[in-house]
C-alpha atoms as a PDB file:
ATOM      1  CA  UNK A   1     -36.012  22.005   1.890  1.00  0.00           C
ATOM      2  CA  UNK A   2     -34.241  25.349   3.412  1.00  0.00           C
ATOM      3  CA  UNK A   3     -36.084  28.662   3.588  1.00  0.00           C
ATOM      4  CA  UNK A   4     -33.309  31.208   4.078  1.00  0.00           C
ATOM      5  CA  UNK A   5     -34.291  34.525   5.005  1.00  0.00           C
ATOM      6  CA  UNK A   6     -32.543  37.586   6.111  1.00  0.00           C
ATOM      7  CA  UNK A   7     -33.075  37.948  10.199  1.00  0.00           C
ATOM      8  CA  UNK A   8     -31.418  39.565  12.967  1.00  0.00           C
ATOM      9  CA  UNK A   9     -28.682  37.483  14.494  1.00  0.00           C
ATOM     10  CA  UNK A  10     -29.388  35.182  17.284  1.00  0.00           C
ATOM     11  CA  UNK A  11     -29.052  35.994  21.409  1.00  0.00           C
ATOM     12  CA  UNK A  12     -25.654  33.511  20.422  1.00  0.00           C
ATOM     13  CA  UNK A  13     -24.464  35.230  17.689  1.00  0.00           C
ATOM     14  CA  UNK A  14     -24.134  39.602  19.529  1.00  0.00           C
ATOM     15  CA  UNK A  15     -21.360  38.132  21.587  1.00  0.00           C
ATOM     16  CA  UNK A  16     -19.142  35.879  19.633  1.00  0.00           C
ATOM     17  CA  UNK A  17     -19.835  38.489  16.621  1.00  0.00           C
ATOM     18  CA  UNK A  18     -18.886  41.839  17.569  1.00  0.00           C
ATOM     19  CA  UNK A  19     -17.662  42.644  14.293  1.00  0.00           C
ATOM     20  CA  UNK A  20     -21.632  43.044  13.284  1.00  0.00           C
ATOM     21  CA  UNK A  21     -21.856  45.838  15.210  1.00  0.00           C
ATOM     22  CA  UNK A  22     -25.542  46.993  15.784  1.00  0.00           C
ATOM     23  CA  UNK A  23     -27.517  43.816  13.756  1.00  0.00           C
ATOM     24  CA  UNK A  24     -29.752  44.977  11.498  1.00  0.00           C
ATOM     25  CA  UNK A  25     -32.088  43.197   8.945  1.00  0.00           C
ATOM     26  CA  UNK A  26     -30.162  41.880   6.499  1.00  0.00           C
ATOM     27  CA  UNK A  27     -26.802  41.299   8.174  1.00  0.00           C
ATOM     28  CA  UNK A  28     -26.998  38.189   9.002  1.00  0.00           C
ATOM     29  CA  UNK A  29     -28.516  35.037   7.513  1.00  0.00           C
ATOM     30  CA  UNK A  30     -30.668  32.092   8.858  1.00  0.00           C
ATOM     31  CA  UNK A  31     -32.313  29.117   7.533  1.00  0.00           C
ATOM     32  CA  UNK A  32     -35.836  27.506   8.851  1.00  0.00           C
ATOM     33  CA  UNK A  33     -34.742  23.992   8.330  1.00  0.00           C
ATOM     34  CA  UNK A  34     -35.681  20.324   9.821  1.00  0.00           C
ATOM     35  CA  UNK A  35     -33.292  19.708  12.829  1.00  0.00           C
ATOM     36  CA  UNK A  36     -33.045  17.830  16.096  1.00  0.00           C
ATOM     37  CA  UNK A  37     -34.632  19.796  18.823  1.00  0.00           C
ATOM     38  CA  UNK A  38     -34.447  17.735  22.833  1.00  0.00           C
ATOM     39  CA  UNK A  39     -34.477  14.667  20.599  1.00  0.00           C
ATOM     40  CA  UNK A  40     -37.489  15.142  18.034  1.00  0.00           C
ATOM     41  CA  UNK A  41     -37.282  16.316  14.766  1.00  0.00           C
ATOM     42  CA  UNK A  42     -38.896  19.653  14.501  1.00  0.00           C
ATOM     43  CA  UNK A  43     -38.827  22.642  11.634  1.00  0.00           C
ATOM     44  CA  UNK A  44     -36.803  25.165  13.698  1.00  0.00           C
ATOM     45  CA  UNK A  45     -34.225  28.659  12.370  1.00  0.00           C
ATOM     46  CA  UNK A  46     -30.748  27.648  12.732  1.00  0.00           C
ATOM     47  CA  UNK A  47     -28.538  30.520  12.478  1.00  0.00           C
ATOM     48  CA  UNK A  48     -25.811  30.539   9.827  1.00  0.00           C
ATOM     49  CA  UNK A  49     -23.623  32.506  11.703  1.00  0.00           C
ATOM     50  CA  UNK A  50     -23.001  30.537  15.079  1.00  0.00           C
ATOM     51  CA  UNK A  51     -25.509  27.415  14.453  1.00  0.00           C
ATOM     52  CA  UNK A  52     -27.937  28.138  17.128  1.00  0.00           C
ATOM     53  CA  UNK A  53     -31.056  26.701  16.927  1.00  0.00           C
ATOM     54  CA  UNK A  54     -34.082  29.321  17.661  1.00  0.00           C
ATOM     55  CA  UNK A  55     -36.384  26.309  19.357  1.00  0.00           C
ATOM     56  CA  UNK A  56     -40.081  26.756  17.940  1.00  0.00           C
ATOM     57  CA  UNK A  57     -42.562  28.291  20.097  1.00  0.00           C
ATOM     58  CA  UNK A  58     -45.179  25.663  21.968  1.00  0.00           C
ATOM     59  CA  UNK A  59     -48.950  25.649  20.825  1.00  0.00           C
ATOM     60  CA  UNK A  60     -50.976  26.172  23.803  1.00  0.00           C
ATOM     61  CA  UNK A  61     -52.656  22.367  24.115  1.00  0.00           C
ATOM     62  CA  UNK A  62     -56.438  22.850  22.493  1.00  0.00           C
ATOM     63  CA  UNK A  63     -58.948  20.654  24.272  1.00  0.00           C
ATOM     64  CA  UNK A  64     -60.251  17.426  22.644  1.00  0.00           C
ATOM     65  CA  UNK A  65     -64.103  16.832  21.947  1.00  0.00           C
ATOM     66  CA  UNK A  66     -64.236  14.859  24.637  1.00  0.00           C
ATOM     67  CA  UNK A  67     -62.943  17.657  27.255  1.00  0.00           C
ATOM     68  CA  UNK A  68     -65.088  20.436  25.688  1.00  0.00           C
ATOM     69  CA  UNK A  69     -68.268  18.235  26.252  1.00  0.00           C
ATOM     70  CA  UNK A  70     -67.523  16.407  29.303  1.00  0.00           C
ATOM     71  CA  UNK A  71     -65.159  17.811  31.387  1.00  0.00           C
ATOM     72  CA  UNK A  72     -64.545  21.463  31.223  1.00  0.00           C
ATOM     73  CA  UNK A  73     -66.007  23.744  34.095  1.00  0.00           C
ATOM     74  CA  UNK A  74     -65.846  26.726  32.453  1.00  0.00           C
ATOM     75  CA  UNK A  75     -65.972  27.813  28.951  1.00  0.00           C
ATOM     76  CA  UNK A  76     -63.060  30.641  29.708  1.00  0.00           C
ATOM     77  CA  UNK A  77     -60.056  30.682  26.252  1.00  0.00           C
ATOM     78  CA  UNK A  78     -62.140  28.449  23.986  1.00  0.00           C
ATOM     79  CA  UNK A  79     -62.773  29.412  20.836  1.00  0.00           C
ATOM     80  CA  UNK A  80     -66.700  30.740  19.750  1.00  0.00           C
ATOM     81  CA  UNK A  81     -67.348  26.961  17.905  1.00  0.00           C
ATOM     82  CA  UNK A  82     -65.674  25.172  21.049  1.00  0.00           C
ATOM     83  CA  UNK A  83     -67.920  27.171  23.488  1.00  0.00           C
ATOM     84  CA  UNK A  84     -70.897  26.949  21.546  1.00  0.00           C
ATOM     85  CA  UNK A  85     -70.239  22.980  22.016  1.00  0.00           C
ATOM     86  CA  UNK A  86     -69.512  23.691  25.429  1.00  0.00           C
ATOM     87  CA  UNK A  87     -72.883  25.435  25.890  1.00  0.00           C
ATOM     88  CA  UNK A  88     -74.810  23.291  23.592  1.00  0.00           C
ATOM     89  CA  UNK A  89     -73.818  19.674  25.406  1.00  0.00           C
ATOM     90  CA  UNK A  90     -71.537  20.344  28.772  1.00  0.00           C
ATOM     91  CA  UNK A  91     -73.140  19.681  31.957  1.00  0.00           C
ATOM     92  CA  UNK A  92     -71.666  22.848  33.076  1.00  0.00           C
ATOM     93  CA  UNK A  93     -73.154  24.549  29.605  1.00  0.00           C
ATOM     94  CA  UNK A  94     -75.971  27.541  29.283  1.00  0.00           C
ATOM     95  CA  UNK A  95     -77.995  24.289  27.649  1.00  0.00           C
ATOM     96  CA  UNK A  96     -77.968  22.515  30.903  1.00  0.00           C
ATOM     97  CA  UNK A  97     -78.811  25.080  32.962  1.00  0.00           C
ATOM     98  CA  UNK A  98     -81.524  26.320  30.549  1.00  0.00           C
ATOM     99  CA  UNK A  99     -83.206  22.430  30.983  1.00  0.00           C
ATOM    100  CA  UNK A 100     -83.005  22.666  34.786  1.00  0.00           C
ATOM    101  CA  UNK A 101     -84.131  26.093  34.776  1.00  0.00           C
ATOM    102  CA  UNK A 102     -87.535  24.754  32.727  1.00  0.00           C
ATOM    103  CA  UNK A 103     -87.762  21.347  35.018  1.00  0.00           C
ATOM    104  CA  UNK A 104     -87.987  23.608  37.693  1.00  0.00           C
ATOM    105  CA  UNK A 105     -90.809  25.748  36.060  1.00  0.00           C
ATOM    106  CA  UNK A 106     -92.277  22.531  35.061  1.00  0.00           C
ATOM    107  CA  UNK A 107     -92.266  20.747  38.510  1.00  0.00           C
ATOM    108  CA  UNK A 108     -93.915  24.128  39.849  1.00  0.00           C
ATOM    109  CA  UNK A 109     -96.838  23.584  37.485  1.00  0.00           C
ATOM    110  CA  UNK A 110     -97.470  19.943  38.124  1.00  0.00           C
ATOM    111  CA  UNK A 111     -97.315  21.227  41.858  1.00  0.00           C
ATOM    112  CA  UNK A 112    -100.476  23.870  40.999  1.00  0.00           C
ATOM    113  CA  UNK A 113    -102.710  22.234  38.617  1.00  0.00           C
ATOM    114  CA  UNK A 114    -105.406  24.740  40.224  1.00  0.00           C
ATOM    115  CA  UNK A 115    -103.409  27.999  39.379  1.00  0.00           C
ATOM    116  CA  UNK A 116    -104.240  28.635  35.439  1.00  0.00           C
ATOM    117  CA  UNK A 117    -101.619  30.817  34.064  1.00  0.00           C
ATOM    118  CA  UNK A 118     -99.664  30.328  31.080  1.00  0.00           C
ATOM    119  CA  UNK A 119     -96.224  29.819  32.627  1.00  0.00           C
ATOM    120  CA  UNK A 120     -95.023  27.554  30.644  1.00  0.00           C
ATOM    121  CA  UNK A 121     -95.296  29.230  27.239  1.00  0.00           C
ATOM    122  CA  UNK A 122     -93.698  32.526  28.840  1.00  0.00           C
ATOM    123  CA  UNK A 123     -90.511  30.754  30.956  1.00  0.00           C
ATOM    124  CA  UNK A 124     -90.980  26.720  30.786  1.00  0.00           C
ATOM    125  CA  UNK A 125     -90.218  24.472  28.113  1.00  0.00           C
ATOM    126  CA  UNK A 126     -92.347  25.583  25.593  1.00  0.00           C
ATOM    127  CA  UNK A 127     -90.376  28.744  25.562  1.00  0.00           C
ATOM    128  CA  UNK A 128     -87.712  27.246  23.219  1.00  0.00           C
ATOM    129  CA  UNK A 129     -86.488  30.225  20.784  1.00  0.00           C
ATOM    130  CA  UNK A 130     -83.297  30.600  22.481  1.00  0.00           C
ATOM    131  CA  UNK A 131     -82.501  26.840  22.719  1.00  0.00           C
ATOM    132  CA  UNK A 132     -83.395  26.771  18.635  1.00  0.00           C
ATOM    133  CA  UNK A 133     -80.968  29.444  18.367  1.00  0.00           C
ATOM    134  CA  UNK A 134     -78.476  28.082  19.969  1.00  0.00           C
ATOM    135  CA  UNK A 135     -78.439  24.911  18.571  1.00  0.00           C
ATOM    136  CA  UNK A 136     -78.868  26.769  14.943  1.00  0.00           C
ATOM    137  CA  UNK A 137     -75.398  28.417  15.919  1.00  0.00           C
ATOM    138  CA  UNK A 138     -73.929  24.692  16.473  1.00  0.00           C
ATOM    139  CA  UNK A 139     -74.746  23.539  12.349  1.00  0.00           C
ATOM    140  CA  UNK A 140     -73.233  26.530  11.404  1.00  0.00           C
ATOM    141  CA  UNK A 141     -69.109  26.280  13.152  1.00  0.00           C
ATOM    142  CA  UNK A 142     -67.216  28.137  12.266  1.00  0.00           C
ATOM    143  CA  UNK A 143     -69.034  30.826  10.260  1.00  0.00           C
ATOM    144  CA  UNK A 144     -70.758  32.366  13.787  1.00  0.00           C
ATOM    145  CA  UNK A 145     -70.416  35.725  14.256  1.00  0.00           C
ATOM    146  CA  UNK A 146     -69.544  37.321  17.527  1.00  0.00           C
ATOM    147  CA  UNK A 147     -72.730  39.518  17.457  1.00  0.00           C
ATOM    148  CA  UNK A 148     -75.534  36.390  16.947  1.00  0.00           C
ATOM    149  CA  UNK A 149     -73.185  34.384  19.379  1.00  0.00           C
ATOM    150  CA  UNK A 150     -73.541  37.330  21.749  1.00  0.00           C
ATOM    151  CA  UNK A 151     -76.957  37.588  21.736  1.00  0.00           C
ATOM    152  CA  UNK A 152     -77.920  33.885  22.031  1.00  0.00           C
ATOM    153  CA  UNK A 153     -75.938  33.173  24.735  1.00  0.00           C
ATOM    154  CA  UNK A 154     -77.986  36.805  26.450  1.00  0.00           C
ATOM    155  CA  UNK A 155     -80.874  35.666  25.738  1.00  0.00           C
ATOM    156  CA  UNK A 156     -80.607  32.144  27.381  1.00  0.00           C
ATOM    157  CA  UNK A 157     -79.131  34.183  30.762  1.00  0.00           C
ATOM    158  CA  UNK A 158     -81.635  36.364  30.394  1.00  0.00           C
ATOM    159  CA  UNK A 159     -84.605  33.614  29.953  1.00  0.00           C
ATOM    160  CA  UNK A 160     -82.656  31.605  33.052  1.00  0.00           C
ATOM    161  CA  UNK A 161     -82.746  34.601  35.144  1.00  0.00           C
ATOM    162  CA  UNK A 162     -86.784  35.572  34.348  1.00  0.00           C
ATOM    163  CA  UNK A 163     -87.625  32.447  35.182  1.00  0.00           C
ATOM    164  CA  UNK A 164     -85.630  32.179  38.248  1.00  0.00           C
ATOM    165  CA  UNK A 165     -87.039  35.622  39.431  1.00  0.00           C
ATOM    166  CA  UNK A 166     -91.002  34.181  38.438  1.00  0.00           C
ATOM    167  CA  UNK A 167     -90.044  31.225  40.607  1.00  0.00           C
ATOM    168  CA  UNK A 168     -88.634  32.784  43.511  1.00  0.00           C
ATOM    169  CA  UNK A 169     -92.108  35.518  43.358  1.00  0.00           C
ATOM    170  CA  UNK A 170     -94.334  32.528  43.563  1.00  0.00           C
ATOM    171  CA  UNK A 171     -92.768  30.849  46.115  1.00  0.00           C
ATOM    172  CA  UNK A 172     -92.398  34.254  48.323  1.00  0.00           C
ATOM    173  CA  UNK A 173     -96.242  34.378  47.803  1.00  0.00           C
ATOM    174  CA  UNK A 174     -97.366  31.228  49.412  1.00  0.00           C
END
């Protein structure tokens, strides 16, 4: 099947062409069509005029499952469902870091059985909203907005950093 569309002349064709003059639109004529391209067979323009072949841009490699939940550091040029995965099961994710976070808050009250206080409802692992939210924005995919994306993932830093502030306080007291 050939698409042929009216383009401007190939990089090949200002050269051995001069006849064209100035190229616009119209003036010459190219084809998308299925040729050989560094041995594979690719979709690719051929122009009519010389027979160059425009090679098809390269998709930028998008990371597998597997990376997003395993290996990946960061969560930098993923798309919002891809970092929400990344946050919601990464080791390197808001999730994990949330869960230490509450161990920490946790261990601290096993520590001071003596101290009543209600720590764990305000910054421990009772304190789950954010977590809820989070993994609310995982069933939904691709229908996540940037605002309710935006303010989960605040929310968890901000919880992360209360709680890390509440720590350090208590520990600066004793």
């Amino acid at each position: 099947m050939t698409k042929t569309t009216k383009m401007l002349p190939c990089t090949a064709c200002s050269p051995a062409r001069p006849d064209l003059g100035y190229h616009k639109a119209g003036r010459s004529r190219h084809c998308r069509d299925i040729v050989e391209v560094n041995g594979d067979l690719t979709w690719a323009w051929c122009c009519e005029n010389c027979g160059n072949v425009k090679k098809p841009r390269k998709r930028a490699a998008t990371p597998t499952y597997d990376e997003i939940t395993r290996t990946l550091a960061t969560a930098d040029k993923l798309s919002r469902p891809d970092t929400i995965l990344f946050h919601c099961f990464n080791p390197n994710g808001l999730y994990a870091e949330l869960k230490a976070s509450q161990d920490r808050i946790g261990a601290w009250v096993d520590a001071n059985p003596d101290q009543p206080n209600g720590v764990l409802l305000v910054y421990g692992s009772l304190n789950d909203f954010h977590r809820k939210a989070l993994f609310a924005l995982l069933d939904k995919r691709r229908r996540v907005t940037r605002t309710e994306f935006a303010v989960t993932v605040s929310g968890i830093r901000r919880e992360i950093s209360t709680a890390a502030e509440w720590l350090k306080k208590k520990e600066d007291d004793k």
